[in-house]
Protein backbone atom coordinates (compact mmCIF):
# COMPACT_ATOMS: atom_id res chain seq x y z
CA UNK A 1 -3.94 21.90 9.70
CA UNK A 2 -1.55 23.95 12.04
CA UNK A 3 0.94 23.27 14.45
CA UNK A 4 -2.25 22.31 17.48
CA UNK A 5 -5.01 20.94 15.14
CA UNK A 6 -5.62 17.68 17.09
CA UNK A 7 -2.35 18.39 19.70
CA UNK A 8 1.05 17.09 19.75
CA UNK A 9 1.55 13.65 21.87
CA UNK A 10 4.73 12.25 23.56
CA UNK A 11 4.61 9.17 25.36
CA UNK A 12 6.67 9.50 29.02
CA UNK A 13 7.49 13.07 28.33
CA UNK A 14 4.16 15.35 29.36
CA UNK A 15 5.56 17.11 26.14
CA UNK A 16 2.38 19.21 25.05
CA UNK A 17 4.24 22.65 24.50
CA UNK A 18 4.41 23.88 21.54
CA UNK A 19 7.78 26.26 21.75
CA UNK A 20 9.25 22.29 23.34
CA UNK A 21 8.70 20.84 20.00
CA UNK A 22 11.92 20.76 18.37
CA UNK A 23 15.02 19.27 17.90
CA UNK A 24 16.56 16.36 15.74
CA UNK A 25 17.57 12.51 16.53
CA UNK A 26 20.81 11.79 14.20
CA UNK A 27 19.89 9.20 11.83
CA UNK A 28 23.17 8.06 9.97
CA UNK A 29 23.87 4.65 10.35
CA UNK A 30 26.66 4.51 7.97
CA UNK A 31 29.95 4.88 10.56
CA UNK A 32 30.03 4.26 14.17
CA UNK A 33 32.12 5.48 16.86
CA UNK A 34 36.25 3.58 17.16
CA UNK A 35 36.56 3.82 20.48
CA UNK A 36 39.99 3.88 22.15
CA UNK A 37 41.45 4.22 25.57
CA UNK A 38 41.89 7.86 26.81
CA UNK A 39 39.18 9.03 23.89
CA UNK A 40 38.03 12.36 24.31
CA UNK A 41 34.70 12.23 23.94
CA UNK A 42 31.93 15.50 23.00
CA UNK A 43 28.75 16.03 22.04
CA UNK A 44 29.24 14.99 18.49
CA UNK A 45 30.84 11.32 19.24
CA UNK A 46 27.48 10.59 21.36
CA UNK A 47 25.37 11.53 18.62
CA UNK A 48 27.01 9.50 16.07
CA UNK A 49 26.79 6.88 18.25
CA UNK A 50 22.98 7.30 18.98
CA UNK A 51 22.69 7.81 15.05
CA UNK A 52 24.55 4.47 14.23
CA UNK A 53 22.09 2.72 15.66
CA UNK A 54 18.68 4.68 15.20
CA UNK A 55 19.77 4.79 11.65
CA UNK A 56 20.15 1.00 11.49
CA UNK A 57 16.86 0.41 12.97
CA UNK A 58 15.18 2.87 10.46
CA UNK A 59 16.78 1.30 7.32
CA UNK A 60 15.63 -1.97 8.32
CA UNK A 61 12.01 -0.85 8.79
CA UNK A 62 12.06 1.27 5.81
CA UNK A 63 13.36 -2.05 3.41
CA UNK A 64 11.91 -4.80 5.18
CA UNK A 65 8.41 -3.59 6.67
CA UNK A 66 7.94 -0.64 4.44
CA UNK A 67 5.07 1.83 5.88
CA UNK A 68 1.87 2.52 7.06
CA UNK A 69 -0.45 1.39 10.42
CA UNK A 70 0.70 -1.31 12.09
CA UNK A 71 -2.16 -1.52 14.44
CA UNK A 72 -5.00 1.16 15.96
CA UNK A 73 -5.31 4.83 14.57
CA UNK A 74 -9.06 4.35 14.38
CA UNK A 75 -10.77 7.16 13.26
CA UNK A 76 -14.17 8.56 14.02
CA UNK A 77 -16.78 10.85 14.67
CA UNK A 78 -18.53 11.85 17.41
CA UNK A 79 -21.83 13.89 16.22
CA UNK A 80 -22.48 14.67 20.46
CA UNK A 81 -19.40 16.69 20.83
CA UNK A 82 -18.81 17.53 17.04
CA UNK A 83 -15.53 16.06 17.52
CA UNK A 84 -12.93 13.83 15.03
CA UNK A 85 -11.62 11.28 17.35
CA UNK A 86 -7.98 9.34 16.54
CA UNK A 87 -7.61 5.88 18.30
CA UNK A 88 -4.27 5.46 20.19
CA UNK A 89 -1.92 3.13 18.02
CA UNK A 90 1.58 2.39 15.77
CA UNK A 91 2.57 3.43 12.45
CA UNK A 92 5.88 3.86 10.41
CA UNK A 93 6.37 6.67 8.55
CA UNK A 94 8.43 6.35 4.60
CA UNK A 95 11.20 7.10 6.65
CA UNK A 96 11.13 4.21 8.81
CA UNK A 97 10.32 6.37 12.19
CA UNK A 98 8.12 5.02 15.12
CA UNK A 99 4.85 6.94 14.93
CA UNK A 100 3.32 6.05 18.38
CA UNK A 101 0.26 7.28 19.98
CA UNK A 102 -0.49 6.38 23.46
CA UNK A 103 -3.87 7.64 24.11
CA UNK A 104 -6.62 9.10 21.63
CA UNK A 105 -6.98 12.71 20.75
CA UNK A 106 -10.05 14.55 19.90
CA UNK A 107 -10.27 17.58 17.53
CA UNK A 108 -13.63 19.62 18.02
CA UNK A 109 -14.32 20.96 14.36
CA UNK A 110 -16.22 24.01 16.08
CA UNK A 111 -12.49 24.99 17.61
CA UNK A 112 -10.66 24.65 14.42
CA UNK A 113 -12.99 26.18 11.75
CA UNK A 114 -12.75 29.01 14.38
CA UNK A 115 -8.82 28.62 13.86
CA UNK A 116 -8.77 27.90 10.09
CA UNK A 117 -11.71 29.95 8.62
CA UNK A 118 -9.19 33.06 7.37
CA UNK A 119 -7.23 30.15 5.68
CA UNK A 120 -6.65 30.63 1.56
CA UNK A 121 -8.15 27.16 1.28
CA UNK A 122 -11.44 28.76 2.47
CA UNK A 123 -11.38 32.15 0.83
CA UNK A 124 -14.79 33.26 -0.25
CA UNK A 125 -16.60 30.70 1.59
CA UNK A 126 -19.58 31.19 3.87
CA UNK A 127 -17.87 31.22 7.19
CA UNK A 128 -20.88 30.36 9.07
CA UNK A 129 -21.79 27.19 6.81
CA UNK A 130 -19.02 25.64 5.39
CA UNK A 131 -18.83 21.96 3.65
CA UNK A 132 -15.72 20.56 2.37
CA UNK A 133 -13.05 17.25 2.39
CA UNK A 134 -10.26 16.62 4.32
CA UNK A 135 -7.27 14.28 5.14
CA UNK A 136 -6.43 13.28 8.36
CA UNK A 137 -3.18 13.37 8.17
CA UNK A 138 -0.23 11.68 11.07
CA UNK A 139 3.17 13.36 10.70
CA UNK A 140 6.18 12.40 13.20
CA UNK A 141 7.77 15.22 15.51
CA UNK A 142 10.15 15.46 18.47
CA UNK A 143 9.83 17.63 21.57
CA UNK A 144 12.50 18.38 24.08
CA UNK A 145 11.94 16.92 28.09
CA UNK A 146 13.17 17.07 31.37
CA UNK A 147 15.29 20.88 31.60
CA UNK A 148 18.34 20.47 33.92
CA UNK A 149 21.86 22.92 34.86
CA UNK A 150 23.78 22.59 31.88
CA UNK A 151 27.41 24.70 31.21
CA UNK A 152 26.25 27.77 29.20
CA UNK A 153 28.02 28.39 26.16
CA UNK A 154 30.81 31.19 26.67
CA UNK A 155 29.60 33.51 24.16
CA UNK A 156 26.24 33.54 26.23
CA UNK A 157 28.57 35.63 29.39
CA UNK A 158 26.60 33.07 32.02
CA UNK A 159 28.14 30.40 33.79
CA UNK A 160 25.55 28.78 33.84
CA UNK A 161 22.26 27.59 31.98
CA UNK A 162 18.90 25.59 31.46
CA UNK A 163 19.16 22.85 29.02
CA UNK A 164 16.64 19.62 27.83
CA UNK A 165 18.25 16.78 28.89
CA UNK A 166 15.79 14.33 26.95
CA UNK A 167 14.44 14.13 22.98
CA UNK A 168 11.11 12.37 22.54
CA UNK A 169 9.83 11.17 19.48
CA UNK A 170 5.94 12.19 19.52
CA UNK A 171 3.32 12.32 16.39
CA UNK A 172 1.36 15.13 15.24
CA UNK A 173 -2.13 14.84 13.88
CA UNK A 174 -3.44 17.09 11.81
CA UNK A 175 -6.76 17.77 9.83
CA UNK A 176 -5.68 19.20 6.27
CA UNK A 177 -8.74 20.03 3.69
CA UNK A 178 -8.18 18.60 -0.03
CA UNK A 179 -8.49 20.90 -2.97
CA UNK A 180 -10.23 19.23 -5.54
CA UNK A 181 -8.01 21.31 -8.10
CA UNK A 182 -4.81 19.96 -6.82
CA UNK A 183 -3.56 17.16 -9.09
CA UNK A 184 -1.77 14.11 -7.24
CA UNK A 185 1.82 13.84 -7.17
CA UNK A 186 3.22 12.08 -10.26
CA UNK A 187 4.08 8.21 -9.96
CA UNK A 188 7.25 6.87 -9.15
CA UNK A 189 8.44 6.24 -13.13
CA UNK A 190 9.70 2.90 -13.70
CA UNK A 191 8.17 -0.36 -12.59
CA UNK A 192 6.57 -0.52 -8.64
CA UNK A 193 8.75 -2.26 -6.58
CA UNK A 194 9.27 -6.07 -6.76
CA UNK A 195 7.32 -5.50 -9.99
CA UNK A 196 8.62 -9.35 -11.34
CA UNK A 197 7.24 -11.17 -8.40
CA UNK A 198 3.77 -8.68 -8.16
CA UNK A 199 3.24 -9.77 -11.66
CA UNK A 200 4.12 -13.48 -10.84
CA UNK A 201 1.37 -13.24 -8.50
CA UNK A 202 -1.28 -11.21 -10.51
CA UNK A 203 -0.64 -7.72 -8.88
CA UNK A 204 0.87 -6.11 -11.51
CA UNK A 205 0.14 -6.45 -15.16
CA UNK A 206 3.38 -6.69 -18.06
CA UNK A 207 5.35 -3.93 -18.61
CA UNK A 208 6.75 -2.34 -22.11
CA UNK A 209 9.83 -0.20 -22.33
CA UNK A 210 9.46 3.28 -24.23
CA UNK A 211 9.69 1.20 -27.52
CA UNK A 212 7.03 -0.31 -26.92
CA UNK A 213 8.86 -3.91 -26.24
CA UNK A 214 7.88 -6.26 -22.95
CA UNK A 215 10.82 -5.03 -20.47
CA UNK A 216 13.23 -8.05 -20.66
CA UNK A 217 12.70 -10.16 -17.12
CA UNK A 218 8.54 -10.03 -18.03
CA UNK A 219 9.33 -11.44 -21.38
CA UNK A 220 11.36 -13.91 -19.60
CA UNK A 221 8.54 -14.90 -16.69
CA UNK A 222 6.01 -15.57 -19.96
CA UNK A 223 8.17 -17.66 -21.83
CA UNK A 224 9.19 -19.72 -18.17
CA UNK A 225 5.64 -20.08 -17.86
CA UNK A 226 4.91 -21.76 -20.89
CA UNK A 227 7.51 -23.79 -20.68
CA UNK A 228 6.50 -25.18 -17.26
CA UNK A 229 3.46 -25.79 -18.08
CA UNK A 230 4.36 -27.69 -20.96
CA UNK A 231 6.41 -30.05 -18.44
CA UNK A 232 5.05 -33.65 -17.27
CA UNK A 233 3.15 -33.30 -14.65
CA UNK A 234 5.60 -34.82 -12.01
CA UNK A 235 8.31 -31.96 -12.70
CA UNK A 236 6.41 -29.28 -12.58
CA UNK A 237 6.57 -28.86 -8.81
CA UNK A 238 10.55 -28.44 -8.90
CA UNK A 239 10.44 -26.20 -11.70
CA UNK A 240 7.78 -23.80 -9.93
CA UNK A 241 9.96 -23.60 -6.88
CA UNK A 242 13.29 -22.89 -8.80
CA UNK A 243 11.16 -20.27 -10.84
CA UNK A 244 10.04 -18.83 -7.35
CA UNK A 245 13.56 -18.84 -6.41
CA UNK A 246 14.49 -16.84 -9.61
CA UNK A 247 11.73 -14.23 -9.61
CA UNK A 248 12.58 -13.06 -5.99
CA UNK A 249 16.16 -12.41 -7.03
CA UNK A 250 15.47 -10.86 -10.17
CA UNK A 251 12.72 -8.99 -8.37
CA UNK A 252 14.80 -8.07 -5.62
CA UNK A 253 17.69 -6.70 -7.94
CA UNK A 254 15.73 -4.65 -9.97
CA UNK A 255 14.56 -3.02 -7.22
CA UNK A 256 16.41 0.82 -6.87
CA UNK A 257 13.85 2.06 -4.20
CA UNK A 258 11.72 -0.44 -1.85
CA UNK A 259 9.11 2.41 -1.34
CA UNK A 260 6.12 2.20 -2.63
CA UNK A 261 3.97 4.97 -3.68
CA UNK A 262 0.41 5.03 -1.63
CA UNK A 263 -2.96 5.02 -2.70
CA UNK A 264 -3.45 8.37 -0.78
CA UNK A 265 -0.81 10.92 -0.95
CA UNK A 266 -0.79 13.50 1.61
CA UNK A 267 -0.38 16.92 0.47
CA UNK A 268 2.94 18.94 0.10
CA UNK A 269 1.74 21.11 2.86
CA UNK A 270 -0.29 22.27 5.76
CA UNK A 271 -2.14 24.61 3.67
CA UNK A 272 -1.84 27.25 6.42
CA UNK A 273 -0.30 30.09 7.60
CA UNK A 274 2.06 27.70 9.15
CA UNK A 275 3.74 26.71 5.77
CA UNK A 276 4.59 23.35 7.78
CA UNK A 277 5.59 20.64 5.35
CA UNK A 278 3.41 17.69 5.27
CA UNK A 279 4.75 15.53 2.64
CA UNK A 280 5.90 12.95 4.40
CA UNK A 281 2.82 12.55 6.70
CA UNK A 282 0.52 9.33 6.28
CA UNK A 283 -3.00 9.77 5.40
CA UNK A 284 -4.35 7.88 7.92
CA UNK A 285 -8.35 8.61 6.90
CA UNK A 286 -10.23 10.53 4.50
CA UNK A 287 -12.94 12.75 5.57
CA UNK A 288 -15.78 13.31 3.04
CA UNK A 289 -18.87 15.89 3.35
CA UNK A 290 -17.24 17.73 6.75
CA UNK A 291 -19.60 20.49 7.13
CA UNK A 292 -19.42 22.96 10.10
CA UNK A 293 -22.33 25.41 10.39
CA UNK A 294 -23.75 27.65 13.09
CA UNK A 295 -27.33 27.05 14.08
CA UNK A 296 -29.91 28.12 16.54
CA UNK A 297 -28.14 26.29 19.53
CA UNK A 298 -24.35 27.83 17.99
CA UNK A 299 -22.25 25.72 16.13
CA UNK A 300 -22.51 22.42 14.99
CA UNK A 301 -20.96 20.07 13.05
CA UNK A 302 -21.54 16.61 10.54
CA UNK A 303 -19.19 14.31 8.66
CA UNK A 304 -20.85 12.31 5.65
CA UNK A 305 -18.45 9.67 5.32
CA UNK A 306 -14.62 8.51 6.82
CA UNK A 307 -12.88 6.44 4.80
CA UNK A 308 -9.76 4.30 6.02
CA UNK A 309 -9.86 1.43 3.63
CA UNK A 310 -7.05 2.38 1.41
CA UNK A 311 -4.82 4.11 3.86
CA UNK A 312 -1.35 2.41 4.47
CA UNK A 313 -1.16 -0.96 6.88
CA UNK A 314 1.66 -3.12 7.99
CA UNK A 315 0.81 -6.72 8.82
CA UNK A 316 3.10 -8.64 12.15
CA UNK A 317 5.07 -11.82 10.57
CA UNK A 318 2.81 -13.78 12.65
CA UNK A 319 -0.68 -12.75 11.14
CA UNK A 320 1.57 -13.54 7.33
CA UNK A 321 2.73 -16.90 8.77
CA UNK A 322 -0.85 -18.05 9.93
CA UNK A 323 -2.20 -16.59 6.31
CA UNK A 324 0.81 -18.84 4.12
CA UNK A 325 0.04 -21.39 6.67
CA UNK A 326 -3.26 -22.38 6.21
CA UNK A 327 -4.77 -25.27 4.38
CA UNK A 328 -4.75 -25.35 1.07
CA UNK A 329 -1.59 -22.84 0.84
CA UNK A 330 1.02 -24.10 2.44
CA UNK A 331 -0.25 -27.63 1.54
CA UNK A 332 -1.50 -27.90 -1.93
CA UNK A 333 -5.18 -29.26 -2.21
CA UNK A 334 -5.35 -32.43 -3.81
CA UNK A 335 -4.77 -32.57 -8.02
CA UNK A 336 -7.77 -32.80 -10.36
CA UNK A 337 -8.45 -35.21 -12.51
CA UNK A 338 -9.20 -32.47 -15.02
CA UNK A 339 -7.18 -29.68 -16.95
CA UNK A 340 -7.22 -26.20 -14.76
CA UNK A 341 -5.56 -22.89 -15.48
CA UNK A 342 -1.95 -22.63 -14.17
CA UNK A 343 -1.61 -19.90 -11.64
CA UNK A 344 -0.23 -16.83 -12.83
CA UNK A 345 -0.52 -18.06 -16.44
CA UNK A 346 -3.09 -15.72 -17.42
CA UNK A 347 -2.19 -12.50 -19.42
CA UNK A 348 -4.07 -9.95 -20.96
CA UNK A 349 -2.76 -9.66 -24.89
CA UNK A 350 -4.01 -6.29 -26.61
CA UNK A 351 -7.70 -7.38 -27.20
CA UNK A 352 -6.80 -11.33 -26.67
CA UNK A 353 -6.74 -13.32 -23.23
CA UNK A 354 -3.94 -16.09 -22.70
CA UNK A 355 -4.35 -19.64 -20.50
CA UNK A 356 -2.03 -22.43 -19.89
CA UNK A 357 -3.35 -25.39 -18.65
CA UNK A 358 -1.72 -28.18 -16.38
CA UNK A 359 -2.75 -30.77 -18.82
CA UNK A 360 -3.69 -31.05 -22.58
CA UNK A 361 -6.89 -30.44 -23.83
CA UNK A 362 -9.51 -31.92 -25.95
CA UNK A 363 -8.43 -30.25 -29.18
CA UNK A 364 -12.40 -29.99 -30.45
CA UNK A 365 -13.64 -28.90 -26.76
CA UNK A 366 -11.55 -25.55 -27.40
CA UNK A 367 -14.41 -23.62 -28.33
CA UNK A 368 -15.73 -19.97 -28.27
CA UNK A 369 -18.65 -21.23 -25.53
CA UNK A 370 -16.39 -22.84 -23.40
CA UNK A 371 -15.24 -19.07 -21.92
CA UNK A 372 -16.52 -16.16 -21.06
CA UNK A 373 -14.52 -12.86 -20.32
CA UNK A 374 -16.17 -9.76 -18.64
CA UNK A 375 -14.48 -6.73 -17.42
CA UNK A 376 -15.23 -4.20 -14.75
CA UNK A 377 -16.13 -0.43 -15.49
CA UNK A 378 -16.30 1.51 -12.24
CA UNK A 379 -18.58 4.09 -14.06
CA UNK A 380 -21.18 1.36 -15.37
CA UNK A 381 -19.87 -2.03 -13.46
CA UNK A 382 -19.47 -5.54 -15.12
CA UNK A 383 -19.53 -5.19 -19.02
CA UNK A 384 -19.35 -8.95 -21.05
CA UNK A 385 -17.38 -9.52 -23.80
CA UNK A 386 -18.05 -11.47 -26.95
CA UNK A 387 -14.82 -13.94 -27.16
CA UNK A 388 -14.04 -15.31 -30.64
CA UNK A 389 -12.89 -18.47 -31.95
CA UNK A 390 -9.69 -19.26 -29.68
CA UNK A 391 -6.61 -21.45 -30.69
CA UNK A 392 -5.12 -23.63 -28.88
CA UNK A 393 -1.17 -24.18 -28.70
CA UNK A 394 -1.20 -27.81 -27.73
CA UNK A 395 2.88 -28.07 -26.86
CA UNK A 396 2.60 -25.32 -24.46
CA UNK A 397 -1.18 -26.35 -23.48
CA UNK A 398 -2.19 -22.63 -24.22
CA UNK A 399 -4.98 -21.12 -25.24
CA UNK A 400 -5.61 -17.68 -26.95
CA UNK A 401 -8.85 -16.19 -26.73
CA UNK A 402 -9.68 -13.20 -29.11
CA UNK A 403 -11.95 -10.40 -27.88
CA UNK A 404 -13.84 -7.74 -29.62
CA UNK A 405 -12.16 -4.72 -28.23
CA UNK A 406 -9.51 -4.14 -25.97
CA UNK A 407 -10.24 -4.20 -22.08
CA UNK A 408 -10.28 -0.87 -20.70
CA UNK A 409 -11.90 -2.00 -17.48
CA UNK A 410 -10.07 -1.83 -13.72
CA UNK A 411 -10.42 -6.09 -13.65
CA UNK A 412 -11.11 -8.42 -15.98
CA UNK A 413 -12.74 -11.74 -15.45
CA UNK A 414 -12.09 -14.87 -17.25
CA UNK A 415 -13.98 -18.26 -16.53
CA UNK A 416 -13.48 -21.37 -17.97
CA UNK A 417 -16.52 -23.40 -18.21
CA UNK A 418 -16.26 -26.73 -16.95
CA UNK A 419 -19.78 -27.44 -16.42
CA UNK A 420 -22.80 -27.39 -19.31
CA UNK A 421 -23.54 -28.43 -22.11
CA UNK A 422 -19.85 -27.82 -24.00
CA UNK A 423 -17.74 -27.77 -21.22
CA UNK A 424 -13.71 -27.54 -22.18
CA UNK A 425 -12.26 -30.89 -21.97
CA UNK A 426 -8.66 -32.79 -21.43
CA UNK A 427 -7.22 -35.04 -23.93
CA UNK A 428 -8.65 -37.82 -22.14
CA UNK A 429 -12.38 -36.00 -21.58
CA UNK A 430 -12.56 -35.52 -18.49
CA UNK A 431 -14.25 -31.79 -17.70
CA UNK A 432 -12.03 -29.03 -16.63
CA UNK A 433 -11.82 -28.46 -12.79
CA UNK A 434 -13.02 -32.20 -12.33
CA UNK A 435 -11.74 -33.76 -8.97
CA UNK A 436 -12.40 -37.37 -10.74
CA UNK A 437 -12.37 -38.59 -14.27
CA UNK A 438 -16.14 -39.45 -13.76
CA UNK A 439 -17.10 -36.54 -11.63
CA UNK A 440 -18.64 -33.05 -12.58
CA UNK A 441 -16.50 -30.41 -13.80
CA UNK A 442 -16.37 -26.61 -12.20
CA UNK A 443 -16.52 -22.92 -13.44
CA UNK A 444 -12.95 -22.30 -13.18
CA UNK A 445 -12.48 -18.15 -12.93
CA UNK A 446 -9.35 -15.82 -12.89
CA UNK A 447 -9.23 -12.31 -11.83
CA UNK A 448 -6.86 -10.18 -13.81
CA UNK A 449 -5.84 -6.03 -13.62
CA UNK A 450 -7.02 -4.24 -15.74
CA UNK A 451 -5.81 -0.84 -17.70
């Protein structure tokens, strides 16, 4: 929570004193240095040239790789010792700096209640049994290395004087508890990044501007939809790829900031005496039930639960190649003989549910029993709903299927029976999701956001 919670770490630099942290690397990668013969170079020229290039390399990672863990920064407990342990490892932070730890750190809880027990966030508390949550939180800092002779300044009335000669990037880590009466930051307003292509993919769900209206490029992605799948068969492949094509542009140019806002936000600050700023830290685990308590054999300490899953993580191009790579993605599985649901082409309609199919249907199989549509409550869990009698569009091969409320759930769940008694048929009969005219049909499910 303060400046030594779980120690500063440098790698090469043995920087672990606190008055050494300090000091800035220039980050401005807009101009670079003209050099000419017989320049006159100072301490200024080297640091915009430093900064040129630093700031380059931060830009890219900040647009192209975004943030989070790239690899390591396990966290655990160790009940023995009473200890939080951090796993050596890489992160970027939202700025795009290298947050590298070489070795792991350990952070007796014992040690820093001692520390932290006079801290506001603990004010009338039991100091001698105290439970509460925390963040563990990884914030980026420099420390100054290697002193060596440097010309004093000639205010200072020495001719001489003690200088760092090096700047070290190093990471902090520190153990922050969360105040339950703290709201979260507000959201980024305005669509997430890349909203057009997350919601060509299922991520995000459509969009209305403050009238109301579907913003302009979703409108445009529904109506592209339907008109592909409406296409022969044989052209829909080129029309998918140009439709790619446009998304990512439009995506790409509608895109102001390529930030994204995390699942965890770490807290504006330390919380401390230290009044260090922590807001652009990464929350790289959660900490639930910490208690620290002093019994018979002095103090002790328990952790009920650490949570990492839905910290920040950066993936290397090579894991994403092998995933895009695989069977069935890279090289489409073979077609069926029967209708299925186009990808993407699901859409939740104020208490209705939207499919297009790749090929027409069976006018008379388009029945209420041929779907079924649940959504997910996180309070109560999987909640059915009780579809009406659904149209069917047969130009665009869409169906509408009316529901009797309006999903509130986190997912919602559509399946397309292909199996049974009154499975949904094509024009020619053949069962949905059947690999042969003759052959059995499948359950054919989507997974859509909720509210």
């Amino acid at each position: 929570m303060g400046a030594n919670d779980l120690m500063t770490a440098a790698a090469g630099c043995g920087c672990v004193e606190e008055e050494r942290c300090g000091g800035t690397l220039p980050d401005s990668p807009e101009c670079a240095i003209h050099y000419h013969f017989g320049m006159l170079l100072g301490v200024d020229d080297f640091r915009a040239e430093q900064g040129f290039h630093l700031g380059h390399q931060r830009r890219h990672a900040r647009a192209l790789h975004g943030y989070g863990v790239a690899y390591g920064y396990h966290v655990s407990f160790d009940p023995e010792h009473a200890e939080l342990k951090v796993g050596p490892g890489l992160a970027h932070d939202r700025r795009g700096r290298d947050l590298f730890l070489g070795k792991a750190l350990c952070l007796g809880l014992p040690a820093w209640w001692e520390k932290h027990a006079k801290d506001p966030a603990f004010k009338d508390r039991n100091p001698e049994d105290v439970r509460f949550d925390a963040d563990v939180l990884l914030c980026y800092r420099t420390c100054l290395s290697r002193a060596v002779p440097a010309i004093a300044d000639p205010c200072a009335g020495d001719s001489v004087d003690i200088a760092y000669s090096r700047i070290c990037e190093s990471v902090h880590l520190a153990l922050v508890p969360r105040s339950p009466n703290v709201p979260p930051p507000v959201p980024t307003p305005g669509p997430p990044p890349y909203h057009l292509l997350r919601l060509l993919t299922g991520l995000d769900a459509p969009l209305n501007d403050d009238a109301g209206n579907p913003l302009p490029d979703d409108a445009w992605l529904a109506q592209r939809r339907a008109e592909i799948a409406a296409l022969p068969e044989a052209n829909r492949a080129a029309a998918l790829s140009a439709l790619w094509q446009s998304v990512i542009a439009r995506a790409a140019a509608n895109t102001v900031d390529p930030t994204p806002d995390p699942a965890w936000w770490p807290p504006r600050d330390a919380g401390d005496a230290s009044e260090g700023d922590t807001s652009e830290c990464l929350v790289i685990a959660r900490a639930t039930g910490v208690r620290i308590f002093k019994g018979p054999e002095g103090w002790r300490a328990s952790v009920g639960a650490i949570d990492m899953d839905q910290r920040m993580t950066l993936l290397p191009t090579y894991i994403l190649q092998q995933q895009l790579l695989r069977a069935g993605v890279a090289v489409a599985p073979g077609a069926s003989a029967g209708p299925v649901v186009v990808a993407g082409s699901a859409a939740i309609a104020g208490a209705s549910v939207e499919l297009a199919f790749d090929k027409p249907l069976a006018p008379m199989s388009v029945k209420a029993n041929a779907f079924s549509v649940a959504e997910f409550v996180p309070a109560t869990g999987w909640k059915a709903f009780t579809p009406g009698v659904p149209t069917y569009a047969d130009a665009q091969r869409r169906v509408k299927i009316p529901l009797d409320r309006v999903p509130a759930g986190v997912r919602v769940r559509v399946t397309v029976h292909g199996t049974g008694a009154t499975p949904l048929l094509g024009s020619d009969f053949t069962p949905a999701g059947a690999a042969t005219r003759d052959g059995d049909g499948a359950e054919l499910s989507t997974m859509l956001p909720g509210s």
